[in-house]
N, C-alpha and C. Protein backbone atom coordinates (compact mmCIF):
# COMPACT_ATOMS: atom_id res chain seq x y z
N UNK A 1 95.06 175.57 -59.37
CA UNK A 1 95.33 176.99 -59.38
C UNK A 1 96.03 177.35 -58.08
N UNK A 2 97.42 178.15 -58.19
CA UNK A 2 97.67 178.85 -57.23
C UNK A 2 96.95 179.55 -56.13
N UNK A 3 97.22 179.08 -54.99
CA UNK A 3 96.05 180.05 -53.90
C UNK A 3 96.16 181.62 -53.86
N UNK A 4 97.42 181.79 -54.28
CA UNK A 4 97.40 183.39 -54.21
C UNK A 4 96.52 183.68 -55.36
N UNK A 5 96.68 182.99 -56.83
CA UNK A 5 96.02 183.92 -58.00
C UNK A 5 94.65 183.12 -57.70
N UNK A 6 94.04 182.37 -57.34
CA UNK A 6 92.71 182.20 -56.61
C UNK A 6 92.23 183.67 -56.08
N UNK A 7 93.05 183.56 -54.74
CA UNK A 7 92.97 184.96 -54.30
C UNK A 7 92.56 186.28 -55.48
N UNK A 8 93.54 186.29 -56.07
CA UNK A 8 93.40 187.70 -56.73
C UNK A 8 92.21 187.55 -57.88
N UNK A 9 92.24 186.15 -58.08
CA UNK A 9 90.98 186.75 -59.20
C UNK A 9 89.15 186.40 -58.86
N UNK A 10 89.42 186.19 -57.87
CA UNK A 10 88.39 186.29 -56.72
C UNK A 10 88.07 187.93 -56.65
N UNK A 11 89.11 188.34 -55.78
CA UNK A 11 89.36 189.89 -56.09
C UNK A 11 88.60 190.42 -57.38
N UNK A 12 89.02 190.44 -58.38
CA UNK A 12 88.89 190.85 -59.29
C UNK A 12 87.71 190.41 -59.48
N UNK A 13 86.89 189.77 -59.25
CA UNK A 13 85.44 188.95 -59.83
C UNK A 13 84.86 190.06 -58.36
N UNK A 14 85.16 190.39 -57.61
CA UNK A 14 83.96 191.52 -57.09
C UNK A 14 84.38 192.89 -57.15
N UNK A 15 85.33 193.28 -58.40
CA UNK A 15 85.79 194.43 -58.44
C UNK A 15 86.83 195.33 -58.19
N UNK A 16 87.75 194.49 -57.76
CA UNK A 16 89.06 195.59 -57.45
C UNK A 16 90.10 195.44 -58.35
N UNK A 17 89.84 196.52 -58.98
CA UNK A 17 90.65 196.42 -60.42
C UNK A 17 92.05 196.51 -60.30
N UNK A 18 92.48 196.86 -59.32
CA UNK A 18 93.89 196.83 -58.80
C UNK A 18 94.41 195.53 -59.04
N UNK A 19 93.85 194.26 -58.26
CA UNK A 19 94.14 193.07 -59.08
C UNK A 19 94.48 192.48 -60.06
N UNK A 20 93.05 193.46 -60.83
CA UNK A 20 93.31 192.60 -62.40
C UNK A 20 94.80 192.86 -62.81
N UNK A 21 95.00 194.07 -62.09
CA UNK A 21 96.65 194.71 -62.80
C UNK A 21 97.45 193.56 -62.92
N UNK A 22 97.49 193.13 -61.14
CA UNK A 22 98.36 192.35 -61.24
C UNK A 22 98.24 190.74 -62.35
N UNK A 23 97.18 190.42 -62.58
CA UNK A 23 97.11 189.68 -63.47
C UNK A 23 97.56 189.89 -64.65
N UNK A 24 97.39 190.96 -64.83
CA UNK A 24 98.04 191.48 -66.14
C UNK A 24 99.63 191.42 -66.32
N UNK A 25 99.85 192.04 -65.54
CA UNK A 25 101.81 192.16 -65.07
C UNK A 25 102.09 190.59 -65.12
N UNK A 26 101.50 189.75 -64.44
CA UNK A 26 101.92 188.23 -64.45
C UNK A 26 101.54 187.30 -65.86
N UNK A 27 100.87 187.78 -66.56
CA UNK A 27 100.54 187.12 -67.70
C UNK A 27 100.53 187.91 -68.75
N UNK A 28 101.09 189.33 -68.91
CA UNK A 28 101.46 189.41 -70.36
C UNK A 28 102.00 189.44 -71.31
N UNK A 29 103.47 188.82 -70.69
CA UNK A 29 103.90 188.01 -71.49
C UNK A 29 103.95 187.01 -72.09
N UNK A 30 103.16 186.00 -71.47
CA UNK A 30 101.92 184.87 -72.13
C UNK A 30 101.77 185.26 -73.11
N UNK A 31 100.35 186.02 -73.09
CA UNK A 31 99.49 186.74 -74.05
C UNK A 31 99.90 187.44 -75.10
N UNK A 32 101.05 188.05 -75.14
CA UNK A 32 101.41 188.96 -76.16
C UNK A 32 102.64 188.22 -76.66
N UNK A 33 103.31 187.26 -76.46
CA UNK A 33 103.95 186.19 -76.80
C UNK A 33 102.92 185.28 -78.15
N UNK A 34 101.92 185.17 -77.13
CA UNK A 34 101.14 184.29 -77.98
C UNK A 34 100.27 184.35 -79.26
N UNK A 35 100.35 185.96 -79.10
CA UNK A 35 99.42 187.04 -79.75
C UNK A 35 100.64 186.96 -81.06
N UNK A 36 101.64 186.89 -80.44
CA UNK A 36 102.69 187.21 -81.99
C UNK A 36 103.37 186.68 -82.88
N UNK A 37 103.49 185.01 -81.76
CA UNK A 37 103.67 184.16 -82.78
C UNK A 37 102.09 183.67 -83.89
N UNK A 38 100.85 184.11 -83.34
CA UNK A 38 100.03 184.27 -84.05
C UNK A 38 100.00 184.75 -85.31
N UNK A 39 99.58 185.84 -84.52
CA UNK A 39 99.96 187.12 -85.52
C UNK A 39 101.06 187.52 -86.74
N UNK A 40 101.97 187.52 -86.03
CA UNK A 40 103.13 187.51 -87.23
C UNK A 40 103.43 188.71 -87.36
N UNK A 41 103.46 189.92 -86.22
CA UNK A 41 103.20 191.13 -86.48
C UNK A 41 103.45 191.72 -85.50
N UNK A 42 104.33 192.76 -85.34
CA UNK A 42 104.13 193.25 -83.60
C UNK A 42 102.83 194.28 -83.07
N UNK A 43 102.36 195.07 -83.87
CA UNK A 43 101.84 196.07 -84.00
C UNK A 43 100.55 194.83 -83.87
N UNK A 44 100.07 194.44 -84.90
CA UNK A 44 98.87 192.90 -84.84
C UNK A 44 98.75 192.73 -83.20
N UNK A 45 99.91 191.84 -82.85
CA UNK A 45 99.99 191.36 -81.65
C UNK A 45 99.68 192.22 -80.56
N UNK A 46 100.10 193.12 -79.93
CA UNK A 46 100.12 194.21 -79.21
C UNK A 46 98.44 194.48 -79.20
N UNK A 47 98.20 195.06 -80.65
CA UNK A 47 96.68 195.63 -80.47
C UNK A 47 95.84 193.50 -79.87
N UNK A 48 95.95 192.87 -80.56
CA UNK A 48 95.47 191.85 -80.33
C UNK A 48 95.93 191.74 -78.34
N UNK A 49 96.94 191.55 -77.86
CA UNK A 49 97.24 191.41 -76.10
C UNK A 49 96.61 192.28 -75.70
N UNK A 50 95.80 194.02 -75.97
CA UNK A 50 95.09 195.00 -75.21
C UNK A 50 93.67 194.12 -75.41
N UNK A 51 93.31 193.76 -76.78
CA UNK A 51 91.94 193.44 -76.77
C UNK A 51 91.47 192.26 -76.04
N UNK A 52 92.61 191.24 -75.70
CA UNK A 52 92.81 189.82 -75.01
C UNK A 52 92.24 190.33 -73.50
N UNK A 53 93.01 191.24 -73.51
CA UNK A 53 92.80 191.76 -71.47
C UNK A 53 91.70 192.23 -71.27
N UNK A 54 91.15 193.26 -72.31
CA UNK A 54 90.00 193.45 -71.92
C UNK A 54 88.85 192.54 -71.74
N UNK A 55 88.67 191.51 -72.93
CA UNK A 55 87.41 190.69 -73.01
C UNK A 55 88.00 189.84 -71.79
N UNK A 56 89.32 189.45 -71.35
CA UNK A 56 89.45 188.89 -70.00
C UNK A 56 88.51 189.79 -68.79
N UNK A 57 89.02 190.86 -68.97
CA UNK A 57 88.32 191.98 -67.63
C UNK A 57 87.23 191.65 -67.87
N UNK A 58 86.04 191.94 -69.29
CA UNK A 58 84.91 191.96 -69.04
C UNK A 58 83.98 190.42 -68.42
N UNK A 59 84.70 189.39 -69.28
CA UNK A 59 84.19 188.20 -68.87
C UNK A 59 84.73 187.43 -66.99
N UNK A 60 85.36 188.54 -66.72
CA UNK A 60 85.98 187.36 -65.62
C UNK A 60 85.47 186.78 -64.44
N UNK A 61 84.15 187.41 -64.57
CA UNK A 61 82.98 186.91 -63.63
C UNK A 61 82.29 185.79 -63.85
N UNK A 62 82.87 185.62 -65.49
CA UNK A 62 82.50 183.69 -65.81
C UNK A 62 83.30 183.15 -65.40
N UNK A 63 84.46 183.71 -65.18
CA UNK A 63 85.69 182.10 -64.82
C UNK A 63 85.04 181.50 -64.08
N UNK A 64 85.05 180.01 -63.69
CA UNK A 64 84.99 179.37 -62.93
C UNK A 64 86.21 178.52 -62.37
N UNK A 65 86.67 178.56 -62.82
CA UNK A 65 88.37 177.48 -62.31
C UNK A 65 87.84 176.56 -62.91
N UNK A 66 87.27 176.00 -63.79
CA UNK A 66 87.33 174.94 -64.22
C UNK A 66 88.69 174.44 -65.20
N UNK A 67 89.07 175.08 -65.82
CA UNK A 67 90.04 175.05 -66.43
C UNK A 67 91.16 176.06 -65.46
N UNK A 68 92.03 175.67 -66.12
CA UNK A 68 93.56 177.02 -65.69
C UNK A 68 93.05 178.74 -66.08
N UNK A 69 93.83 178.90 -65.00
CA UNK A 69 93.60 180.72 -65.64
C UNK A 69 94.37 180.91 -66.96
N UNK A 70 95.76 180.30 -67.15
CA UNK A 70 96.14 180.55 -68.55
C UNK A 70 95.54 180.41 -69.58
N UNK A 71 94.99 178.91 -69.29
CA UNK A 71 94.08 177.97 -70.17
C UNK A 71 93.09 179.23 -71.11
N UNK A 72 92.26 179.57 -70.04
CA UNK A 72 91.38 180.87 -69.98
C UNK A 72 91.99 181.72 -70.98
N UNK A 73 92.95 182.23 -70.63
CA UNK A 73 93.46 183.92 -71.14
C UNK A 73 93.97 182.58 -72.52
N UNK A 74 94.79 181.78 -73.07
CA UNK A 74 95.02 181.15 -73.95
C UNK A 74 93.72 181.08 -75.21
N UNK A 75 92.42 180.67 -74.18
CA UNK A 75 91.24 181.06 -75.64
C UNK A 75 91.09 182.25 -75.74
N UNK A 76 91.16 182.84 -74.95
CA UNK A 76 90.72 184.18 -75.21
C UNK A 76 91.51 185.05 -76.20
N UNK A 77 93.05 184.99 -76.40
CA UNK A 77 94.10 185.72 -77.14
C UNK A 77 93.84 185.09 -78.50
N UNK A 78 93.60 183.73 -78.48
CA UNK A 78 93.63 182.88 -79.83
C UNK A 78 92.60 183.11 -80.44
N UNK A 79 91.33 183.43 -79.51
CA UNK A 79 90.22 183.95 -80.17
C UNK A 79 89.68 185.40 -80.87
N UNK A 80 90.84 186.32 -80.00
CA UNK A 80 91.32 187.70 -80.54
C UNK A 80 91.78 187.84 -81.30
N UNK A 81 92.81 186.60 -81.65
CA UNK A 81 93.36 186.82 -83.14
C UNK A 81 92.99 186.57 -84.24
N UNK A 82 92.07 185.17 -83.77
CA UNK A 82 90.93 184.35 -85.10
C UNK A 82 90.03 185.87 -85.44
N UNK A 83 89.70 186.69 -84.41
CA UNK A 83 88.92 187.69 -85.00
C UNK A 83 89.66 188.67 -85.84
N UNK A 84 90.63 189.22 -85.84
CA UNK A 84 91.41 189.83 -86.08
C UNK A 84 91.76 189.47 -87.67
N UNK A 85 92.34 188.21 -87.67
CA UNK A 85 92.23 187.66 -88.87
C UNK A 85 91.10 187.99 -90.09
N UNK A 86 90.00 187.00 -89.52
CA UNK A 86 89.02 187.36 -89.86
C UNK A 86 88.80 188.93 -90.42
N UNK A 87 88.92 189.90 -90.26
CA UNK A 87 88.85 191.01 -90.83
C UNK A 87 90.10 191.45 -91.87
N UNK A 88 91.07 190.79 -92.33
CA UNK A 88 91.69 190.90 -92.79
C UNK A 88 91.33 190.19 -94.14
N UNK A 89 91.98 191.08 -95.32
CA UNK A 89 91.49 190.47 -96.33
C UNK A 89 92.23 188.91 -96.69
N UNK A 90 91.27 187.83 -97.10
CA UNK A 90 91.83 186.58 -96.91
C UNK A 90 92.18 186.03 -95.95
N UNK A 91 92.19 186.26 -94.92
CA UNK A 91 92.82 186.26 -93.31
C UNK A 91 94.35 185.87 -93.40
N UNK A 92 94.86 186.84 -94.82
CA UNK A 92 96.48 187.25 -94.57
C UNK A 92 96.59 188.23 -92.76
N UNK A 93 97.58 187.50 -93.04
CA UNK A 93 98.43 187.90 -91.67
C UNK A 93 99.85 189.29 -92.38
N UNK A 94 99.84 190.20 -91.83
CA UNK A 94 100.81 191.49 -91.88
C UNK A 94 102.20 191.05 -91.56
N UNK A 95 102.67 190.30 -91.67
CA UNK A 95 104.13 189.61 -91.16
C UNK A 95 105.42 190.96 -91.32
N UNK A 96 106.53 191.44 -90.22
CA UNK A 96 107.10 192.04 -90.30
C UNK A 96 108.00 191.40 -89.99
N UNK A 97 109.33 191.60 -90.54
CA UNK A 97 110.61 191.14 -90.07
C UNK A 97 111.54 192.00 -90.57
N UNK A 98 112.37 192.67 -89.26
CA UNK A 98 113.01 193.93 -89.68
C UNK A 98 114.14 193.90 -89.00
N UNK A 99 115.73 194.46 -89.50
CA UNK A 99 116.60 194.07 -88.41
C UNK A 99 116.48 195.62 -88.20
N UNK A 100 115.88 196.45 -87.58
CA UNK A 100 116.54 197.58 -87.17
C UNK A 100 116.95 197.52 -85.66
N UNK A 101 117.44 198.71 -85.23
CA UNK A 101 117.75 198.91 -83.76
C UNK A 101 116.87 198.12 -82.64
N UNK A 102 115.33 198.75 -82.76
CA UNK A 102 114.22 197.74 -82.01
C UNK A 102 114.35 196.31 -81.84
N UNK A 103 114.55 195.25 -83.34
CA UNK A 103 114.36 194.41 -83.12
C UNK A 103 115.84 193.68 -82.48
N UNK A 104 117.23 193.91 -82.98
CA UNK A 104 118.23 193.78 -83.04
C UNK A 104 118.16 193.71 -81.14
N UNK A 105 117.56 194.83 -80.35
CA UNK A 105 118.05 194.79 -79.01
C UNK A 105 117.25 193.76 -78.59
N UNK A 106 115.50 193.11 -78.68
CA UNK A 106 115.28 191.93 -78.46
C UNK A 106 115.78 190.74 -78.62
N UNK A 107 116.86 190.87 -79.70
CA UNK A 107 117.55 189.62 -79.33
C UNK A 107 118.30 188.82 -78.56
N UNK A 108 118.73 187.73 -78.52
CA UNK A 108 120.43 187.67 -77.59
C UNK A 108 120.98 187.93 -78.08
N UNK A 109 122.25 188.60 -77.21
CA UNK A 109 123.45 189.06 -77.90
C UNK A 109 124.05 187.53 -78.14
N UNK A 110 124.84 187.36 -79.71
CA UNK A 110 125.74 186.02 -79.42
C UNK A 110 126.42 186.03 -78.46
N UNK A 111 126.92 185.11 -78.35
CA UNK A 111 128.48 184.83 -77.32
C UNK A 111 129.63 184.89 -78.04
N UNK A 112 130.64 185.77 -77.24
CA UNK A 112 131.88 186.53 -78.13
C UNK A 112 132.93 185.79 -79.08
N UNK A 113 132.50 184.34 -78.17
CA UNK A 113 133.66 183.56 -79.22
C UNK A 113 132.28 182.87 -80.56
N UNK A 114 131.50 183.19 -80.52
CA UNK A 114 130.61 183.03 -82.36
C UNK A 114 130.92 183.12 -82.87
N UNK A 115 130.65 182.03 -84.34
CA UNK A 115 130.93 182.37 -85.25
C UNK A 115 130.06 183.13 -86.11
N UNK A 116 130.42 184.59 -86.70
CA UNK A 116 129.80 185.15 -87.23
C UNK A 116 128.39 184.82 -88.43
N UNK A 117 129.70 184.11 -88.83
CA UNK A 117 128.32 182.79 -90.17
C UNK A 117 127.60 182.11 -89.13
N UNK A 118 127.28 181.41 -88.19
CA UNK A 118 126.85 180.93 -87.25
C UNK A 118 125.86 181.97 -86.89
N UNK A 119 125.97 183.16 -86.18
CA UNK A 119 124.97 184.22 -86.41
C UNK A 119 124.09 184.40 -87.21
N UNK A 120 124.55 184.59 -88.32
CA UNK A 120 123.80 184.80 -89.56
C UNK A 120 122.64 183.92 -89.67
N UNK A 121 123.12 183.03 -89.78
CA UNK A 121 122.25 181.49 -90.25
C UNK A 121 121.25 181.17 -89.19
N UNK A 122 121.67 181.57 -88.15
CA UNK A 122 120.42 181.56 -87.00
C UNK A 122 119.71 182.58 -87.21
N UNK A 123 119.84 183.65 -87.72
CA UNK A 123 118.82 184.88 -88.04
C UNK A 123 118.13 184.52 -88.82
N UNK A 124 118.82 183.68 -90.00
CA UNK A 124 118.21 183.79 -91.26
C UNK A 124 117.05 182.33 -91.17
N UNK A 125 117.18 181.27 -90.46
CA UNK A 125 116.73 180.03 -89.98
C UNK A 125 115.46 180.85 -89.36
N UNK A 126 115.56 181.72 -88.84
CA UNK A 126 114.42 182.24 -87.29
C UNK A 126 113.50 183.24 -88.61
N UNK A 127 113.92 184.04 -89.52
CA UNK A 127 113.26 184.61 -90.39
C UNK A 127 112.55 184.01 -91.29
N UNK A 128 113.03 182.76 -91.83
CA UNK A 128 112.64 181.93 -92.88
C UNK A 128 111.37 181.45 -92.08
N UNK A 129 111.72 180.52 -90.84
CA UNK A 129 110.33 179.80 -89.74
C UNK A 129 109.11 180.86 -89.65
N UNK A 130 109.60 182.83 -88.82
CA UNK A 130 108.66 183.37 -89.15
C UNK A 130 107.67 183.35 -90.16
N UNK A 131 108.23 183.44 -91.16
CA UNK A 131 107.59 183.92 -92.29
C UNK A 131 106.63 182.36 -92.96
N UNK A 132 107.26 181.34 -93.00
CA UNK A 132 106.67 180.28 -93.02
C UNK A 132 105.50 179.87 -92.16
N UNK A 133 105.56 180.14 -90.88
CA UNK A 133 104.52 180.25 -89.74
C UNK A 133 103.32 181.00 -90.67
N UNK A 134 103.83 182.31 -90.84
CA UNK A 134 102.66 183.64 -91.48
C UNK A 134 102.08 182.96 -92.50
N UNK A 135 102.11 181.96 -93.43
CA UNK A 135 102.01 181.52 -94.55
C UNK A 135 101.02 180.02 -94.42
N UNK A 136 100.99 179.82 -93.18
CA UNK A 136 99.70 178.41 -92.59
C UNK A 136 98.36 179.29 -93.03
N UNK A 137 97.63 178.03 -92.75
CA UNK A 137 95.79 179.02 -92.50
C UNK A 137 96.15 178.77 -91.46
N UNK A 138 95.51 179.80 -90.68
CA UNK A 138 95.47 180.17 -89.58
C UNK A 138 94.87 179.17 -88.31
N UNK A 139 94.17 178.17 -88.47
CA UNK A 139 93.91 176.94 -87.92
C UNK A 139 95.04 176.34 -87.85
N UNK A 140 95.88 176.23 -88.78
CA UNK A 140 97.10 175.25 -88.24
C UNK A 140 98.21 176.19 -87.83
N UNK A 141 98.11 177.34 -87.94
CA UNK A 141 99.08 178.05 -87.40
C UNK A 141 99.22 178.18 -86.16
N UNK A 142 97.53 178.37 -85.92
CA UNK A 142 97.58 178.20 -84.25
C UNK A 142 98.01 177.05 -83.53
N UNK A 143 97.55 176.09 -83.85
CA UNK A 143 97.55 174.37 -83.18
C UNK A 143 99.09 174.55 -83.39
N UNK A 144 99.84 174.66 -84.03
CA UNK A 144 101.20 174.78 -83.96
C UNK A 144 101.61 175.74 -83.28
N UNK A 145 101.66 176.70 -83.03
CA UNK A 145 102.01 177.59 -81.85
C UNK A 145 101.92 177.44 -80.56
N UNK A 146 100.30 176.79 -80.19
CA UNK A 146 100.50 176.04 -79.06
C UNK A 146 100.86 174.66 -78.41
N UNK A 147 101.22 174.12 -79.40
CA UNK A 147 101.78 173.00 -79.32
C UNK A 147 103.55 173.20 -79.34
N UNK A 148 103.61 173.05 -80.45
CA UNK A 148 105.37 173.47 -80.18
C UNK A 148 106.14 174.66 -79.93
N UNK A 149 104.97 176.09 -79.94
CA UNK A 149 105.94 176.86 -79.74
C UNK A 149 105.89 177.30 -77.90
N UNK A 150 104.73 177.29 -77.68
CA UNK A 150 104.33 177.27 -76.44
C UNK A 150 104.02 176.09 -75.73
N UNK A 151 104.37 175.21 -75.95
CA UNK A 151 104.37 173.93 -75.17
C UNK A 151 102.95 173.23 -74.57
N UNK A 152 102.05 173.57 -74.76
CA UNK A 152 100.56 172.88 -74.42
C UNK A 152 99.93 171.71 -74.62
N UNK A 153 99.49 170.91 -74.08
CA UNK A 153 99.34 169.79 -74.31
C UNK A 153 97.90 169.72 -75.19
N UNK A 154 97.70 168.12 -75.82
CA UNK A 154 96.80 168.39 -77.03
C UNK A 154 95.20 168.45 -76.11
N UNK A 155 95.52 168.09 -75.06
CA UNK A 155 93.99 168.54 -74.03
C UNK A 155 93.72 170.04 -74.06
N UNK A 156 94.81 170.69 -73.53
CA UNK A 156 94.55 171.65 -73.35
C UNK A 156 94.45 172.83 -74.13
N UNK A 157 94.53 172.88 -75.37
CA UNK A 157 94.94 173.26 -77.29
C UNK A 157 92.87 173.01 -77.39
N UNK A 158 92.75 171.31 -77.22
CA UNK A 158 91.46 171.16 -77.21
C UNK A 158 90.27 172.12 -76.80
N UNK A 159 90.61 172.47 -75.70
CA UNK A 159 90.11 173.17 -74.72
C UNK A 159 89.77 174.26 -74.94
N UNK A 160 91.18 175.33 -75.07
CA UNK A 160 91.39 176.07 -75.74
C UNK A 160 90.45 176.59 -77.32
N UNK A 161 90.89 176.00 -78.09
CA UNK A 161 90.19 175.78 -79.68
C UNK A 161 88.68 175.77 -79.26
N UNK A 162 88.30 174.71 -78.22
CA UNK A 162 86.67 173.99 -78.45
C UNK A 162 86.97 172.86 -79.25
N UNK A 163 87.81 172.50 -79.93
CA UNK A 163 87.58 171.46 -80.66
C UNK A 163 88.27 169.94 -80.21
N UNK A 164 87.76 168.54 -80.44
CA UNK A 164 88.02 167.38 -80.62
C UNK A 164 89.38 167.54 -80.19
N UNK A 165 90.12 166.26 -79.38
CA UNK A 165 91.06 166.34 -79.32
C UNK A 165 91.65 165.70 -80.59
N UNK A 166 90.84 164.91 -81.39
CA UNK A 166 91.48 164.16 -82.95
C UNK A 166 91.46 165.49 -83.82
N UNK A 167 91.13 166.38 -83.60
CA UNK A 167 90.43 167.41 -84.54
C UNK A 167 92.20 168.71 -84.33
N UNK A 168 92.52 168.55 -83.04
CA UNK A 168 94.07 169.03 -82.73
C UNK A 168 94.94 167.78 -83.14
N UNK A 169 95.31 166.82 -83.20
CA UNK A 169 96.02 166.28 -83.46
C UNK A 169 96.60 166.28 -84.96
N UNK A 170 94.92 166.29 -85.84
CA UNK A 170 94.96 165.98 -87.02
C UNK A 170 95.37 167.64 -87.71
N UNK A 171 94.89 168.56 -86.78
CA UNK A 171 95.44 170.26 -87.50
C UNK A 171 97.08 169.97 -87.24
N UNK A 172 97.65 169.57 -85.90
CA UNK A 172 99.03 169.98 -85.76
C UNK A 172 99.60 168.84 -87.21
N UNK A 173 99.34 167.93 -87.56
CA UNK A 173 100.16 166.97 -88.71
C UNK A 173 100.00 167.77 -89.63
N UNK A 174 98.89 168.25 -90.14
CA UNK A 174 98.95 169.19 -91.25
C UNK A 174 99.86 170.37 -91.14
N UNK A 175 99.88 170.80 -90.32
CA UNK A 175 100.65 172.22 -90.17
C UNK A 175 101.81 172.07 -90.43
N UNK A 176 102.23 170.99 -89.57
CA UNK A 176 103.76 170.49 -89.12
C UNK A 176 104.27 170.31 -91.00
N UNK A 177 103.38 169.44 -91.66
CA UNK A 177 103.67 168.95 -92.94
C UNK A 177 103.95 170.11 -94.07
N UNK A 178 102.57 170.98 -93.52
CA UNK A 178 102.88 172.64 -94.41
C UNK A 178 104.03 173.14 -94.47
N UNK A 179 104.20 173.59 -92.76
CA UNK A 179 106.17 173.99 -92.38
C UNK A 179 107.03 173.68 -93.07
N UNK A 180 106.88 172.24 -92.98
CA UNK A 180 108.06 171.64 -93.98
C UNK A 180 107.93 171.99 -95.34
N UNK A 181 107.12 171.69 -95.90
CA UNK A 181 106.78 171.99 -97.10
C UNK A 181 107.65 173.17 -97.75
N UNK A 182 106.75 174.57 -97.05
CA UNK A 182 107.18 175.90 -97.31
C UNK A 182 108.42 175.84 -96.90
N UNK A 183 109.26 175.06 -95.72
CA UNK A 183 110.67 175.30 -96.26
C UNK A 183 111.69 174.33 -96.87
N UNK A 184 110.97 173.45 -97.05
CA UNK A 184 111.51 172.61 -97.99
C UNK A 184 113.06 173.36 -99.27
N UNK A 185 112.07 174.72 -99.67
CA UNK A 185 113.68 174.88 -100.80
C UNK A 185 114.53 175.77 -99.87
N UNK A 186 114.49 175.74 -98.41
CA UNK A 186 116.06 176.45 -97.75
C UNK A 186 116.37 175.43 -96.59
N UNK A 187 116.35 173.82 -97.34
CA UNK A 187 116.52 172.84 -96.00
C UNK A 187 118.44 172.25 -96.08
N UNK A 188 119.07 173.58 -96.78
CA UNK A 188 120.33 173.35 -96.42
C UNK A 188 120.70 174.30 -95.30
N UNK A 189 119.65 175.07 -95.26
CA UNK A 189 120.11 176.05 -93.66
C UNK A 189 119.71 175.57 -92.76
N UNK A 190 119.00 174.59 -92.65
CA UNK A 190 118.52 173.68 -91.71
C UNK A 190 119.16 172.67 -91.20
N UNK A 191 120.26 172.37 -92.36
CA UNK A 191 120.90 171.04 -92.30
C UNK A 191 122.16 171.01 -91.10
């Protein structure tokens, strides 16, 4: 762990909530990143990254550094969303994909010499994956999110989860296999 965020969440473990801010400012885009490739939802995600911070605030007098602080805030968002889920009927996920103004300015702009079809097909490639993502159980949706979409190693997924590191290995093959699966009939936009 960084000595400065040592520092601050030291801070924060005897009360100066000013800190936590800054923890917040430095990691929520983590969290609400992580919350949405979850999720599948912005509105999901969002409420899921407020509820992440808080049970961070309330618990943060357990951290111990034993693990990473991300590590940390990583179960904690994944576990916000498993709940979240959970209350949903079937633990369908709300998946939105919309080109209006909002989403259109999160994107990159192409580069001017693009090809327009080239555009397209990357929208339509990134919409198809969304929606395919939304369409896992939610066990392999996750192990896949932190594995390939967020880059985590299968220790730390372990960690994360609570579970076996054979127990992550064996969710990400399934998932990975689902993905394909579900896009199996648009694997000429892939090609």
């Amino acid at each position: 762990m960084h000595t400065d965020e040592a520092l601050i969440i030291r801070r924060c473990q005897e009360g100066d909530t000013s800190s936590f801010d800054l923890l917040v400012k430095q990691y929520y885009a983590l969290v609400y990143n992580s919350a949405y490739r979850i999720m599948g939802n912005r509105e999901q995600a969002a409420d899921a990254t407020q509820q992440a911070f808080i049970r961070a605030f309330r618990s943060l007098k357990s951290f111990r550094g034993e693990a990473t602080f991300s590590t940390w805030l990583y179960r904690i968002v994944t576990n916000v969303c498993l709940d979240q889920m959970r209350q949903q009927p079937h633990g369908l996920v709300g998946l939105t994909f919309t080109d209006d103004e909002g989403e259109q300015q999160q994107r990159p702009l192409p580069a001017a010499d693009a090809d327009p079809s080239d555009t397209t097909i990357q929208h339509q490639r990134q919409r198809l994956v969304h929606e395919a993502l939304g369409q896992l159980a939610p066990q392999h949706r996750i192990v896949l999110v932190l594995y390939d979409l967020n880059g985590l190693s299968y220790e730390e997924i372990a960690a994360i989860l609570q579970v076996p590191l054979g127990t992550v290995k064996s969710r990400l093959n399934r998932a990975r296999h689902a993905l394909k699966e579900k896009l199996a009939p648009h694997l000429e936009l892939f090609e």
